[in-house]
PDB file of N, CA and C in Angstrom:
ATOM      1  N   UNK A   1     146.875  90.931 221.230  1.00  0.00           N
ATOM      2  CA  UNK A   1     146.683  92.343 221.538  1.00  0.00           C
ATOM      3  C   UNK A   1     147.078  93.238 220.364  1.00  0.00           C
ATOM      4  N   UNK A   2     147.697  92.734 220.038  1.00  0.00           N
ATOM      5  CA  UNK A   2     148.222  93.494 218.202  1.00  0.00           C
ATOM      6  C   UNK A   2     147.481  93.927 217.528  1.00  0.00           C
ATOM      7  N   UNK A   3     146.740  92.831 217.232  1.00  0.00           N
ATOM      8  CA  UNK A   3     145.584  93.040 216.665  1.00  0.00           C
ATOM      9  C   UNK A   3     144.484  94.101 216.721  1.00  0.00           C
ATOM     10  N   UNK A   4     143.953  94.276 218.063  1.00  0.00           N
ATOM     11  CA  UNK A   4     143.125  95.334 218.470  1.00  0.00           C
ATOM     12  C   UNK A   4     143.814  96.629 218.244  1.00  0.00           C
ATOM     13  N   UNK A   5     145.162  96.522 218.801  1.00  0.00           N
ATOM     14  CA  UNK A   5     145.781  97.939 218.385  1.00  0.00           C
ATOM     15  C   UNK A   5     145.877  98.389 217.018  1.00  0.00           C
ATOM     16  N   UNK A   6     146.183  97.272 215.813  1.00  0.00           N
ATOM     17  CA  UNK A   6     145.990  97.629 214.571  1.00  0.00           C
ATOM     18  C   UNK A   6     144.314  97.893 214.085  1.00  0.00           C
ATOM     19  N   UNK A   7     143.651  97.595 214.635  1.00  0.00           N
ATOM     20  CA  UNK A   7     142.182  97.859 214.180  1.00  0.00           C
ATOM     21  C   UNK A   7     142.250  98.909 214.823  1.00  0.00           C
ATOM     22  N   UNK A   8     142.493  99.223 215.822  1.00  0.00           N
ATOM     23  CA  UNK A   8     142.177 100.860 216.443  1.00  0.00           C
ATOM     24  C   UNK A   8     142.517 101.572 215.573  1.00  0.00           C
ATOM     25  N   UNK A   9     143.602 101.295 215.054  1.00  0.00           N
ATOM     26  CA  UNK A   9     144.866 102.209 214.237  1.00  0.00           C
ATOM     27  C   UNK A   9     143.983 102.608 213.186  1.00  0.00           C
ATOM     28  N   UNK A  10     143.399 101.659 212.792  1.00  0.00           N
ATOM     29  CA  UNK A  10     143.023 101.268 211.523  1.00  0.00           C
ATOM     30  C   UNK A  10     141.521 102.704 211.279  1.00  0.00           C
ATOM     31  N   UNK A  11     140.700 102.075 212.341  1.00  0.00           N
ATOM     32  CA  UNK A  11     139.529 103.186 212.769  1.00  0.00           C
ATOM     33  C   UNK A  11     139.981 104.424 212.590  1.00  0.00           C
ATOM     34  N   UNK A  12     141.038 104.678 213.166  1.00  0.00           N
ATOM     35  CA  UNK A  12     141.381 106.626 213.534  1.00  0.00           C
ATOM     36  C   UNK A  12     142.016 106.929 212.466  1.00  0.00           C
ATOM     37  N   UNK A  13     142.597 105.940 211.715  1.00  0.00           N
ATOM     38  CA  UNK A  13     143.028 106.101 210.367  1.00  0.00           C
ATOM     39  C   UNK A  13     141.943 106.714 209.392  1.00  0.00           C
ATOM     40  N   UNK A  14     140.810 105.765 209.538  1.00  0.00           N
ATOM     41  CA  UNK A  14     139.846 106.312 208.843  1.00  0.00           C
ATOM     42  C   UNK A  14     138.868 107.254 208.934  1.00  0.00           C
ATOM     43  N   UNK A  15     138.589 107.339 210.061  1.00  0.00           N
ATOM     44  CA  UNK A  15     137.713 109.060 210.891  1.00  0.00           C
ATOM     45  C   UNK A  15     139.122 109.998 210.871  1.00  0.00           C
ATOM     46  N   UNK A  16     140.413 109.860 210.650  1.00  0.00           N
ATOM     47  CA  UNK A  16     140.428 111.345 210.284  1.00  0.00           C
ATOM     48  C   UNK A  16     141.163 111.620 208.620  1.00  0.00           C
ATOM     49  N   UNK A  17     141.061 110.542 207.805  1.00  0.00           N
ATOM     50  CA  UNK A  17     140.793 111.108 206.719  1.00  0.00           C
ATOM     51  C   UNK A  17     139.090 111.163 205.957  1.00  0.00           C
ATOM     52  N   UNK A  18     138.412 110.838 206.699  1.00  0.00           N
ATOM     53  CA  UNK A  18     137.063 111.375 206.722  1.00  0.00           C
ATOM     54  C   UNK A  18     136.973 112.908 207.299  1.00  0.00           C
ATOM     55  N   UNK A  19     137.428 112.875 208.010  1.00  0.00           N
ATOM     56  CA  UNK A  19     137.648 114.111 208.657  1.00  0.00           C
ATOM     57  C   UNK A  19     138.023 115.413 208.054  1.00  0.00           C
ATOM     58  N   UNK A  20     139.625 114.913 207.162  1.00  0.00           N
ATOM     59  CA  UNK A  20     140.446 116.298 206.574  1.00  0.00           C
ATOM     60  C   UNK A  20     139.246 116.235 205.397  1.00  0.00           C
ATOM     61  N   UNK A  21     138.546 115.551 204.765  1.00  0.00           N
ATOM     62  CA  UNK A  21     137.722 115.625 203.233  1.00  0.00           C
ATOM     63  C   UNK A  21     136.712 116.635 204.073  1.00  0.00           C
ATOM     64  N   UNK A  22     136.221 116.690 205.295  1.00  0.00           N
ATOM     65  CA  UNK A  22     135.046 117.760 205.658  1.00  0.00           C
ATOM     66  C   UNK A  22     135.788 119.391 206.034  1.00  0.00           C
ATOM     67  N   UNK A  23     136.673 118.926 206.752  1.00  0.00           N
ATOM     68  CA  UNK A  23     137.675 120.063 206.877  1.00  0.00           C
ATOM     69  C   UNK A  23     138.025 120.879 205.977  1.00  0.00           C
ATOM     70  N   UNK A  24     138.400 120.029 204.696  1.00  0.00           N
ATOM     71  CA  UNK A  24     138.934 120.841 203.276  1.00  0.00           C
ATOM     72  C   UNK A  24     137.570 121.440 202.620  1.00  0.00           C
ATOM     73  N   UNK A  25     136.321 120.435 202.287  1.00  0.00           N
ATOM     74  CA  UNK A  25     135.587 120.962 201.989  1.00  0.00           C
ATOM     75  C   UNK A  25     134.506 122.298 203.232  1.00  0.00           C
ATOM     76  N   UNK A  26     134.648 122.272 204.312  1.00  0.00           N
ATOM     77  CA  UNK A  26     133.778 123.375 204.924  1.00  0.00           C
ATOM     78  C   UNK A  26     134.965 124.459 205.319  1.00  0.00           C
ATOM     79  N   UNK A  27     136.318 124.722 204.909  1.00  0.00           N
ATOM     80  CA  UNK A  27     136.868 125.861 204.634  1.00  0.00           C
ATOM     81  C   UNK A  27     136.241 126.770 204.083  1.00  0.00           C
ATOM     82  N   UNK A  28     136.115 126.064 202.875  1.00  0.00           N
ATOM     83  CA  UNK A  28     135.668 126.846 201.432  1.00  0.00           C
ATOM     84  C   UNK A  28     133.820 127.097 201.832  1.00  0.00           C
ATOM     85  N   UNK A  29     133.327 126.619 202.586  1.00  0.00           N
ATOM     86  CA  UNK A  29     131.663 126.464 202.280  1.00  0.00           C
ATOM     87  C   UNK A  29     131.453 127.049 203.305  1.00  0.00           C
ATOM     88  N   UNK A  30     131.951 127.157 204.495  1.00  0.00           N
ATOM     89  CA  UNK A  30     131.332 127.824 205.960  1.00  0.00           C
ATOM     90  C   UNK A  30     131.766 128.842 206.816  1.00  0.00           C
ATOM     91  N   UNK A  31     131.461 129.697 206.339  1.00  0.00           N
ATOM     92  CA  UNK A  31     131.974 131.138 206.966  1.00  0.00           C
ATOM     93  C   UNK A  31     132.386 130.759 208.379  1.00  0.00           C
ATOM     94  N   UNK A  32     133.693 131.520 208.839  1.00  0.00           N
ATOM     95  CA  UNK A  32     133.972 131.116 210.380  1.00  0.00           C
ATOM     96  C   UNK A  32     135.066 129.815 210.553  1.00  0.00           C
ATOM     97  N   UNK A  33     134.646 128.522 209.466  1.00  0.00           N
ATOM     98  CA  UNK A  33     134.773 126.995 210.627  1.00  0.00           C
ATOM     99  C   UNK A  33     136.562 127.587 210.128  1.00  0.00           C
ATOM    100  N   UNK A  34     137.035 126.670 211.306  1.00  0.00           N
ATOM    101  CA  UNK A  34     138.582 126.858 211.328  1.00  0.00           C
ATOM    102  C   UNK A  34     139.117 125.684 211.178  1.00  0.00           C
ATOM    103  N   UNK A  35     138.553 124.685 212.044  1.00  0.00           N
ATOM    104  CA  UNK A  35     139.435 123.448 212.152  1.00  0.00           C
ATOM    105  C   UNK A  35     138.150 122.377 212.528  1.00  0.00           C
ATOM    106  N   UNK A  36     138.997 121.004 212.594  1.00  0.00           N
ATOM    107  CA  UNK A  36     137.984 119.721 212.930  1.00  0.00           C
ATOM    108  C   UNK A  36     138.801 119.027 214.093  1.00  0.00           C
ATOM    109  N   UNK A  37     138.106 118.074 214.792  1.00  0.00           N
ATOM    110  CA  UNK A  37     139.125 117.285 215.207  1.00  0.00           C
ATOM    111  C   UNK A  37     137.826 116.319 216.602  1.00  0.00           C
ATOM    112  N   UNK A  38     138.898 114.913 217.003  1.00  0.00           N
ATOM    113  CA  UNK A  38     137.507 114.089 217.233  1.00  0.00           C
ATOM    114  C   UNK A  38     138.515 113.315 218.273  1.00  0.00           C
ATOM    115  N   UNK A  39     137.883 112.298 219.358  1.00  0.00           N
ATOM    116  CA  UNK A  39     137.968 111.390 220.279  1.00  0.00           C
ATOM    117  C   UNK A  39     136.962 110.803 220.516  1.00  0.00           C
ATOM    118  N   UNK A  40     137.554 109.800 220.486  1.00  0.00           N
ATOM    119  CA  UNK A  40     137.170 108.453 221.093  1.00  0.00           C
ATOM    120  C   UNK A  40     137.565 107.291 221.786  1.00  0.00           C
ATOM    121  N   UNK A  41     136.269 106.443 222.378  1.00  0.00           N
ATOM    122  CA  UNK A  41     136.871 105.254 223.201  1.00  0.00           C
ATOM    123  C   UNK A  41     136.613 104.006 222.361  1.00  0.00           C
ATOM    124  N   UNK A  42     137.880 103.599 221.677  1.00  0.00           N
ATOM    125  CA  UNK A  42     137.239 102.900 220.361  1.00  0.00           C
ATOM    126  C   UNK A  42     136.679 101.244 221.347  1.00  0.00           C
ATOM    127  N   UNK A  43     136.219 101.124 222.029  1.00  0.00           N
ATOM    128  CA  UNK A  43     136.166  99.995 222.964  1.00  0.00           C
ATOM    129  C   UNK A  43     134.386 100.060 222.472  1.00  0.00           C
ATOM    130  N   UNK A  44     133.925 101.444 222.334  1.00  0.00           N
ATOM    131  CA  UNK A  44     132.724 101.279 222.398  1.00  0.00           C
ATOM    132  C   UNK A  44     132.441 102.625 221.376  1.00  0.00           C
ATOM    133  N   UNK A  45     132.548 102.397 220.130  1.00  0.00           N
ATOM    134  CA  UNK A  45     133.039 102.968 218.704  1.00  0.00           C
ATOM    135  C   UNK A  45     131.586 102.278 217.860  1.00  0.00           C
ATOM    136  N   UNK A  46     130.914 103.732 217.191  1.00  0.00           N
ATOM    137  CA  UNK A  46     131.023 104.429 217.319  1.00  0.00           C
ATOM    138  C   UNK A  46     130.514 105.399 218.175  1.00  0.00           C
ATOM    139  N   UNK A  47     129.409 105.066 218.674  1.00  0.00           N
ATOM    140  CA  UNK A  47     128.580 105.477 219.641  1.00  0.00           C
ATOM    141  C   UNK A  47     129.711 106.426 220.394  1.00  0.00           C
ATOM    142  N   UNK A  48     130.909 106.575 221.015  1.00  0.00           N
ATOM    143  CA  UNK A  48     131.719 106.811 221.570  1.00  0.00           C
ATOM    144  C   UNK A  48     132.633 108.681 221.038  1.00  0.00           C
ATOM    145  N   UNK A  49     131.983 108.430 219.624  1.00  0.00           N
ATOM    146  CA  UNK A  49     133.073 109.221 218.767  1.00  0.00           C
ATOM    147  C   UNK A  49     132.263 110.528 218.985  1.00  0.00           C
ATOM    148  N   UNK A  50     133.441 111.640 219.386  1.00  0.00           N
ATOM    149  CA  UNK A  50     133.264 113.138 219.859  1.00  0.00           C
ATOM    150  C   UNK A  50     133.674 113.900 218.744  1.00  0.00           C
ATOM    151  N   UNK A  51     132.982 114.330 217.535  1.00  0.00           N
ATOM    152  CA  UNK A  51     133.644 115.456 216.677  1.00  0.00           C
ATOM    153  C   UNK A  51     133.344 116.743 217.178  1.00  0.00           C
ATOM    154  N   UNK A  52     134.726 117.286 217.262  1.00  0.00           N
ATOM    155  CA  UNK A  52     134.299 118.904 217.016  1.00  0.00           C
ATOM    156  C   UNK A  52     134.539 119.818 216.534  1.00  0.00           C
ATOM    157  N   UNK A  53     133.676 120.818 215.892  1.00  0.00           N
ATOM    158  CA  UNK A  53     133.450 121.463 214.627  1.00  0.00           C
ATOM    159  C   UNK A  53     134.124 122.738 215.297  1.00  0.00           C
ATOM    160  N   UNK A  54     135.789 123.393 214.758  1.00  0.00           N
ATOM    161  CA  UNK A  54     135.971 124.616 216.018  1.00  0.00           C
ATOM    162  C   UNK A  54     135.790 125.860 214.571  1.00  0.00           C
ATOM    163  N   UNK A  55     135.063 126.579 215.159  1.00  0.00           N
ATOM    164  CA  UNK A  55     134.668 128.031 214.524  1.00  0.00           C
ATOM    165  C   UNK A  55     135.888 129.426 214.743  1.00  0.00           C
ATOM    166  N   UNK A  56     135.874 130.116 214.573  1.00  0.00           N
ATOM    167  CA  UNK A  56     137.175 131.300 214.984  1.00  0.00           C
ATOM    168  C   UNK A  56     136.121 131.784 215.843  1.00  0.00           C
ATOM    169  N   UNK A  57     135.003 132.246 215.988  1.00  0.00           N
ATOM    170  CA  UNK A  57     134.381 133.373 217.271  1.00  0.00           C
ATOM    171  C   UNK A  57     132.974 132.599 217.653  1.00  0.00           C
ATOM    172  N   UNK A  58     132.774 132.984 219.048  1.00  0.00           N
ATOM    173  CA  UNK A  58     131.084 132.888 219.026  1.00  0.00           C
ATOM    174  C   UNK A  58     130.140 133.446 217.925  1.00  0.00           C
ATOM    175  N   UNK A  59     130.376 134.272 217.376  1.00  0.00           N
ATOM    176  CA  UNK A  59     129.478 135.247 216.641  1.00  0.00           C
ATOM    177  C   UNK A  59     129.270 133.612 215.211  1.00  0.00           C
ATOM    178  N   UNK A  60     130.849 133.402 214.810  1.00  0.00           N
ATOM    179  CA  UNK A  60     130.741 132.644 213.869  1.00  0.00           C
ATOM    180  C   UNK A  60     129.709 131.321 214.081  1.00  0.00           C
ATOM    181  N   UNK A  61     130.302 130.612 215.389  1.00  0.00           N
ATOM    182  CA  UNK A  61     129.004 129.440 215.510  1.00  0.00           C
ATOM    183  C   UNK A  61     127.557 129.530 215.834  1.00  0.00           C
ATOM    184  N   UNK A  62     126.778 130.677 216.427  1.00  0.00           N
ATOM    185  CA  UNK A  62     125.681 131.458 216.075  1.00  0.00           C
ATOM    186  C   UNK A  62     125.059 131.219 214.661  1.00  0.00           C
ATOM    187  N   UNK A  63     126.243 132.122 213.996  1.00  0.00           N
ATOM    188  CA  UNK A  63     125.516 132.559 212.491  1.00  0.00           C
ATOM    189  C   UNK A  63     125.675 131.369 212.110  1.00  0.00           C
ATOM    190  N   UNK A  64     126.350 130.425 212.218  1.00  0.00           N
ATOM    191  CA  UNK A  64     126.401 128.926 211.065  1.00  0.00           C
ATOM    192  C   UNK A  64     125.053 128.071 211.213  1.00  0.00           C
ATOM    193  N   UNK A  65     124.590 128.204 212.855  1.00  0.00           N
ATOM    194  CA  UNK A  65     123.055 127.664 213.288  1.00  0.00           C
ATOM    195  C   UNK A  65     122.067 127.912 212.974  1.00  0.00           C
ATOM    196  N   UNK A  66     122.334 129.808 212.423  1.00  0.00           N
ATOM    197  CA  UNK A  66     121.119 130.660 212.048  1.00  0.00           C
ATOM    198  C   UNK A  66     121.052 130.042 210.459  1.00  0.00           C
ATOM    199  N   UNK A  67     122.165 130.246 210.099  1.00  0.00           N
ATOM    200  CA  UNK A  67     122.154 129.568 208.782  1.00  0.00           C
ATOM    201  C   UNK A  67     121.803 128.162 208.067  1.00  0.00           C
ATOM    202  N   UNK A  68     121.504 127.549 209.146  1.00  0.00           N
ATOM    203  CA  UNK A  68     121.705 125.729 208.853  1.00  0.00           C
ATOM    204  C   UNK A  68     122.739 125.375 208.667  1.00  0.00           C
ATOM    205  N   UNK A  69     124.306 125.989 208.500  1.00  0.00           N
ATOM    206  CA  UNK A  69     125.343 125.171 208.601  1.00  0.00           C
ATOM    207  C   UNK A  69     125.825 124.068 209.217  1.00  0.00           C
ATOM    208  N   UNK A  70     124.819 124.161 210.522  1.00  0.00           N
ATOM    209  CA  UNK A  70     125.384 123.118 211.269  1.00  0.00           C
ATOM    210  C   UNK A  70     124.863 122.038 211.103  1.00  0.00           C
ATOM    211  N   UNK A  71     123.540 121.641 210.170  1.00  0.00           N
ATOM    212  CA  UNK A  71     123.349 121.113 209.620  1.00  0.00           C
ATOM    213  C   UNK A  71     123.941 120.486 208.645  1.00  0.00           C
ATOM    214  N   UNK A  72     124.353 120.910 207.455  1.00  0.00           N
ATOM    215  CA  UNK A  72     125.434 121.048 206.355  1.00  0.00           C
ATOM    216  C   UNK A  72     126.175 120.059 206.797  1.00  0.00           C
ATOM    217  N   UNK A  73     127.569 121.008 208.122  1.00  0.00           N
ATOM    218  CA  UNK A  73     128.127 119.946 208.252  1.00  0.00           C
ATOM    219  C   UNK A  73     128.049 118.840 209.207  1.00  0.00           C
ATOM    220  N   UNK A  74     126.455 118.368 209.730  1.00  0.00           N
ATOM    221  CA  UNK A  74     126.712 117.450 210.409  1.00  0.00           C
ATOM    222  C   UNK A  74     126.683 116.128 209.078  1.00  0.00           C
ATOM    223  N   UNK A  75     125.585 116.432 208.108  1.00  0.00           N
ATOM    224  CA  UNK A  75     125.421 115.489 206.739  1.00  0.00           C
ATOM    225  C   UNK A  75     126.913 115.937 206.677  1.00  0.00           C
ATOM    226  N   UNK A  76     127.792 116.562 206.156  1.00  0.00           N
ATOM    227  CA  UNK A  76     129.076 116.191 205.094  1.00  0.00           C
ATOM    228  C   UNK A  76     129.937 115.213 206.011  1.00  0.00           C
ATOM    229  N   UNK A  77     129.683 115.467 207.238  1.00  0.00           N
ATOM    230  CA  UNK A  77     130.198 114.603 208.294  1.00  0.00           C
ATOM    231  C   UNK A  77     129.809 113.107 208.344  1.00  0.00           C
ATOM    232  N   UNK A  78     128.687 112.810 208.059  1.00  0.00           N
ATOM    233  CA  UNK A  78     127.949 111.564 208.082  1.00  0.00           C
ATOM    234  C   UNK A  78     128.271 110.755 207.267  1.00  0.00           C
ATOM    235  N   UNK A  79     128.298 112.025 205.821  1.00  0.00           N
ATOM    236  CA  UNK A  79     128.649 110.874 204.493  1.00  0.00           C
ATOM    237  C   UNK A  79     129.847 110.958 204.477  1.00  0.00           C
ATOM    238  N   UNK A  80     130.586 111.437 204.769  1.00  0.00           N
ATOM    239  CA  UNK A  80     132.108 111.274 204.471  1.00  0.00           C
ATOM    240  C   UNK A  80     132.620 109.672 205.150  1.00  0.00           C
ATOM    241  N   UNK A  81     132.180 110.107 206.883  1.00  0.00           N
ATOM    242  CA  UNK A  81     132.409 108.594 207.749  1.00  0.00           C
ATOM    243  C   UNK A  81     131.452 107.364 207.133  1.00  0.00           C
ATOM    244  N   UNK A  82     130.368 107.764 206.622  1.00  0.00           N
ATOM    245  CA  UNK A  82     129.657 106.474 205.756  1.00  0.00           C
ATOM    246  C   UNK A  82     130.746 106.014 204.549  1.00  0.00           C
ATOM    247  N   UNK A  83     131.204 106.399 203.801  1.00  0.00           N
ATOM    248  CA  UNK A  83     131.890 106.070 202.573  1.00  0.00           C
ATOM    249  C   UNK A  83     133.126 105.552 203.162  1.00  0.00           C
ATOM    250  N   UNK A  84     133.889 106.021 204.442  1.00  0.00           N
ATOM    251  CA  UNK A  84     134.725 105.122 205.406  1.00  0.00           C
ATOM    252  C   UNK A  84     133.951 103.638 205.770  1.00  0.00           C
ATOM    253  N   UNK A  85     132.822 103.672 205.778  1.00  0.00           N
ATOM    254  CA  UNK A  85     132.373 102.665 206.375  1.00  0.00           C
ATOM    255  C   UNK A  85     131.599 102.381 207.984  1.00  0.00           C
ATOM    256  N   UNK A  86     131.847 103.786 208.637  1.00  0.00           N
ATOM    257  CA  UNK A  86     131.470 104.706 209.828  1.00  0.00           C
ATOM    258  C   UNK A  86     129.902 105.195 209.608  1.00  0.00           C
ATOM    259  N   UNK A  87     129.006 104.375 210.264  1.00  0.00           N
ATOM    260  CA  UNK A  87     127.670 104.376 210.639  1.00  0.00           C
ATOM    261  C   UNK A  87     127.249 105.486 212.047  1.00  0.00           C
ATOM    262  N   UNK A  88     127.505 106.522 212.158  1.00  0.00           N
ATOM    263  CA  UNK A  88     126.711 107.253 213.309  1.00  0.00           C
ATOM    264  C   UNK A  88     124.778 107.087 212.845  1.00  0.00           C
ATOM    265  N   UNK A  89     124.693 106.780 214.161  1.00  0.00           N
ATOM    266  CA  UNK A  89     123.098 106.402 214.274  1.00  0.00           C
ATOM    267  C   UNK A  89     122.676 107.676 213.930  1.00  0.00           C
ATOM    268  N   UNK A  90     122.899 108.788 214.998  1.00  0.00           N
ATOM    269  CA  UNK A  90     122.712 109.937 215.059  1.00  0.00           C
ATOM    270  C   UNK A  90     123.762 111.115 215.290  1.00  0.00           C
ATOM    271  N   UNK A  91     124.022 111.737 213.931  1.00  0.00           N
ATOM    272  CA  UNK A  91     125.181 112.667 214.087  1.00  0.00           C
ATOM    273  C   UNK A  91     125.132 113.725 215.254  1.00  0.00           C
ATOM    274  N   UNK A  92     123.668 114.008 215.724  1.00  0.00           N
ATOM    275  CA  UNK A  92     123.588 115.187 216.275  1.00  0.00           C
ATOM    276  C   UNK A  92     123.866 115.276 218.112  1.00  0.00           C
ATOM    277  N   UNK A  93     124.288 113.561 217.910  1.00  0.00           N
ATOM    278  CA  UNK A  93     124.593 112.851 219.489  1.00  0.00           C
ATOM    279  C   UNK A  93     126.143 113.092 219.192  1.00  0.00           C
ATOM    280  N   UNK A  94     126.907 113.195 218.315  1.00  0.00           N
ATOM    281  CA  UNK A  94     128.301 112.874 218.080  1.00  0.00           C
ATOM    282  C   UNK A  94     129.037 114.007 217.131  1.00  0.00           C
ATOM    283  N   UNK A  95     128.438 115.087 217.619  1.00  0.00           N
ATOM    284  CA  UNK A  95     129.313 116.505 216.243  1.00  0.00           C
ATOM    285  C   UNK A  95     128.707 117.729 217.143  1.00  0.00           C
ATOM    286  N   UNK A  96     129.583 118.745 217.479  1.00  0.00           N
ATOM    287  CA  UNK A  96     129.518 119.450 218.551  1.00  0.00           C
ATOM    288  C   UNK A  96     130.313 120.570 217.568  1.00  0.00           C
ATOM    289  N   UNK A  97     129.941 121.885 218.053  1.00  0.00           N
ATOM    290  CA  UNK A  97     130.397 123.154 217.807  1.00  0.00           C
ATOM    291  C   UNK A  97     131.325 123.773 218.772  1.00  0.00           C
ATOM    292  N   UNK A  98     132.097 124.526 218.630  1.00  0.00           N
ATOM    293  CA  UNK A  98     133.171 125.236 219.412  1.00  0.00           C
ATOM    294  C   UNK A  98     133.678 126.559 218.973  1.00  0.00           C
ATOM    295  N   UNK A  99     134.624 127.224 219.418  1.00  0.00           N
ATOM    296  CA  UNK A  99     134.948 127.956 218.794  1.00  0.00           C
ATOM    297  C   UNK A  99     136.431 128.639 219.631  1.00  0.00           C
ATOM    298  N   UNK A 100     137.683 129.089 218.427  1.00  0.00           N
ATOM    299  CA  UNK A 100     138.997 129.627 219.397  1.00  0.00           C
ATOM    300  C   UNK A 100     138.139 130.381 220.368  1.00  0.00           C
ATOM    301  N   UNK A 101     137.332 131.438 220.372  1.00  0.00           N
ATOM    302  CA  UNK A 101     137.270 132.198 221.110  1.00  0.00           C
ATOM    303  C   UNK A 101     136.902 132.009 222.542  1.00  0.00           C
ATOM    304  N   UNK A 102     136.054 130.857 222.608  1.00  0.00           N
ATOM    305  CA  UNK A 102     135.435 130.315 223.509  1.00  0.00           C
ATOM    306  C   UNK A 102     136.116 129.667 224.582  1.00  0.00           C
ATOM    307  N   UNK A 103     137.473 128.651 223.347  1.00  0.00           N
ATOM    308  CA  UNK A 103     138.426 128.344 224.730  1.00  0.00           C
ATOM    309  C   UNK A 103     139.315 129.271 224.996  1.00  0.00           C
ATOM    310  N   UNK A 104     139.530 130.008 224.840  1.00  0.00           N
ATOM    311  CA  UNK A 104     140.684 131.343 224.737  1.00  0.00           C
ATOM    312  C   UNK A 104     140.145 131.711 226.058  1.00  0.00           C
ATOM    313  N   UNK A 105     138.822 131.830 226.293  1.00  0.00           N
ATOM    314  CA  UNK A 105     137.754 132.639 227.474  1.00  0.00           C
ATOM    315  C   UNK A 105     138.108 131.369 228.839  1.00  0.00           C
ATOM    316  N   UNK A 106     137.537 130.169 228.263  1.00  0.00           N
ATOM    317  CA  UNK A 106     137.657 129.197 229.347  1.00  0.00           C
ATOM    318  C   UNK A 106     138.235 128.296 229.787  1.00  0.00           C
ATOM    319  N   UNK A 107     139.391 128.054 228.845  1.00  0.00           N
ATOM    320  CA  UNK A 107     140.847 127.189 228.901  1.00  0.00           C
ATOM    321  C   UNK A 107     142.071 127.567 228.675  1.00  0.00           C
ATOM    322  N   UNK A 108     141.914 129.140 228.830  1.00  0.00           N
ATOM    323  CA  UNK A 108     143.048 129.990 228.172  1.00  0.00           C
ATOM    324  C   UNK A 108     143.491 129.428 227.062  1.00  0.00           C
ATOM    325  N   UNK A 109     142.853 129.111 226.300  1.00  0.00           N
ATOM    326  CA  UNK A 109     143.886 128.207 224.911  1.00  0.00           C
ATOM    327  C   UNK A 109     144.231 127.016 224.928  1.00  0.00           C
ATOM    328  N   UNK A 110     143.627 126.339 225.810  1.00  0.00           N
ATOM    329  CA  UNK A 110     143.982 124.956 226.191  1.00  0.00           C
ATOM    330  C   UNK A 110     143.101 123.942 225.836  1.00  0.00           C
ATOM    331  N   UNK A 111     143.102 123.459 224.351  1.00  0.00           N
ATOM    332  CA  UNK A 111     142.013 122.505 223.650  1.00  0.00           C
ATOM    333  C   UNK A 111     142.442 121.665 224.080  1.00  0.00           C
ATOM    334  N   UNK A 112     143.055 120.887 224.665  1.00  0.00           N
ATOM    335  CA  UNK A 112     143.213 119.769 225.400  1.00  0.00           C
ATOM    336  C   UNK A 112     142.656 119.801 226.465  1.00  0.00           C
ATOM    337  N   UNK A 113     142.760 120.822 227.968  1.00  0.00           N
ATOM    338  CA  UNK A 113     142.007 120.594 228.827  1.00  0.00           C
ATOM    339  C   UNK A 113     140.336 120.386 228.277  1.00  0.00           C
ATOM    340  N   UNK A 114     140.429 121.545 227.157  1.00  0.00           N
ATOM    341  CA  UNK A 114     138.812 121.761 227.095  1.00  0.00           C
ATOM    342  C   UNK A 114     137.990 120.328 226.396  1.00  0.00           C
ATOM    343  N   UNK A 115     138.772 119.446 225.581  1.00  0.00           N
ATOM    344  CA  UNK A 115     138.230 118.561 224.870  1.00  0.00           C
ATOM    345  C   UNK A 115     138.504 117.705 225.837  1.00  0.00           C
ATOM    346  N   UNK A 116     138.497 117.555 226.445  1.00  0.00           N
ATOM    347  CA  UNK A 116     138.635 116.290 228.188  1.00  0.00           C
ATOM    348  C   UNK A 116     137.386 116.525 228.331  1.00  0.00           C
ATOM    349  N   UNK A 117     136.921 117.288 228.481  1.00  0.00           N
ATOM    350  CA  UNK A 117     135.445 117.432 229.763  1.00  0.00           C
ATOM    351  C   UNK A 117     134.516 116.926 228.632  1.00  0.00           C
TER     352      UNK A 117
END
C-alpha cells in the first residue's frame, strides 16, 4: 500500500508544480487570473483531474473568453503537465474557470464547499 501512496504523492507532486509554472506565468499574461488549483481521484488519473482557473470578478472570466485567454491557458496548462509527463486527452474536459466573486455570491467564500460539487 506504500507504494500507491508514494505514486499518488508522486502525481500531485507533479500537477502542482506544473501548476505554480502556469500560475507564475498567467499572473503576468492574463488580466484578472488570481490563482490555480486542481483535484483529483488519482484511482482514475488523468481523466479524473479538475483544474481551476480562479479569476478576481465575473467581468474578468468573460473578458479572458472574449479574448481567447482561456484558450492560452488551457495550452500553457497542457504543456506544462506534458513536460511533467501528464497527457490530458482533452484539456477542455479538465480546466474550468471561476472566479472570487462568484464564490463570494454562492459559497460565501467557501472554495472548499464550492470545489466539492
Amino acid at each position: 500500500m506504500a507504494s500507491v501512496k508514494s505514486t499518488v504523492q508522486k502525481l500531485d507532486d507533479n500537477v502542482v508544480k506544473a501548476l505554480t509554472k502556469v500560475c507564475e506565468e498567467a499572473k503576468q499574461k492574463v488580466v484578472g487570473f488570481d490563482w490555480i488549483t486542481h483535484r483529483a481521484d488519482y484511482s482514475n488519473f488523468p481523466n479524473s483531474l479538475v483544474i481551476t482557473c480562479v479569476f478576481v470578478g465575473e467581468q474578468d472570466v468573460n473578458q479572458a473568453k472574449v479574448d481567447k485567454q482561456d484558450v492560452y491557458l488551457r495550452q500553457l496548462i497542457h504543456r506544462q503537465l506534458l513536460k511533467a509527463g501528464i497527457l490530458l486527452k482533452d484539456p477542455r474536459r479538465n480546466v474550468f474557470f471561476d472566479s472570487e466573486e462568484a464564490c463570494a455570491k454562492g459559497h460565501q467564500g467557501n472554495w472548499a464547499a464550492r470545489l466539492s460539487k
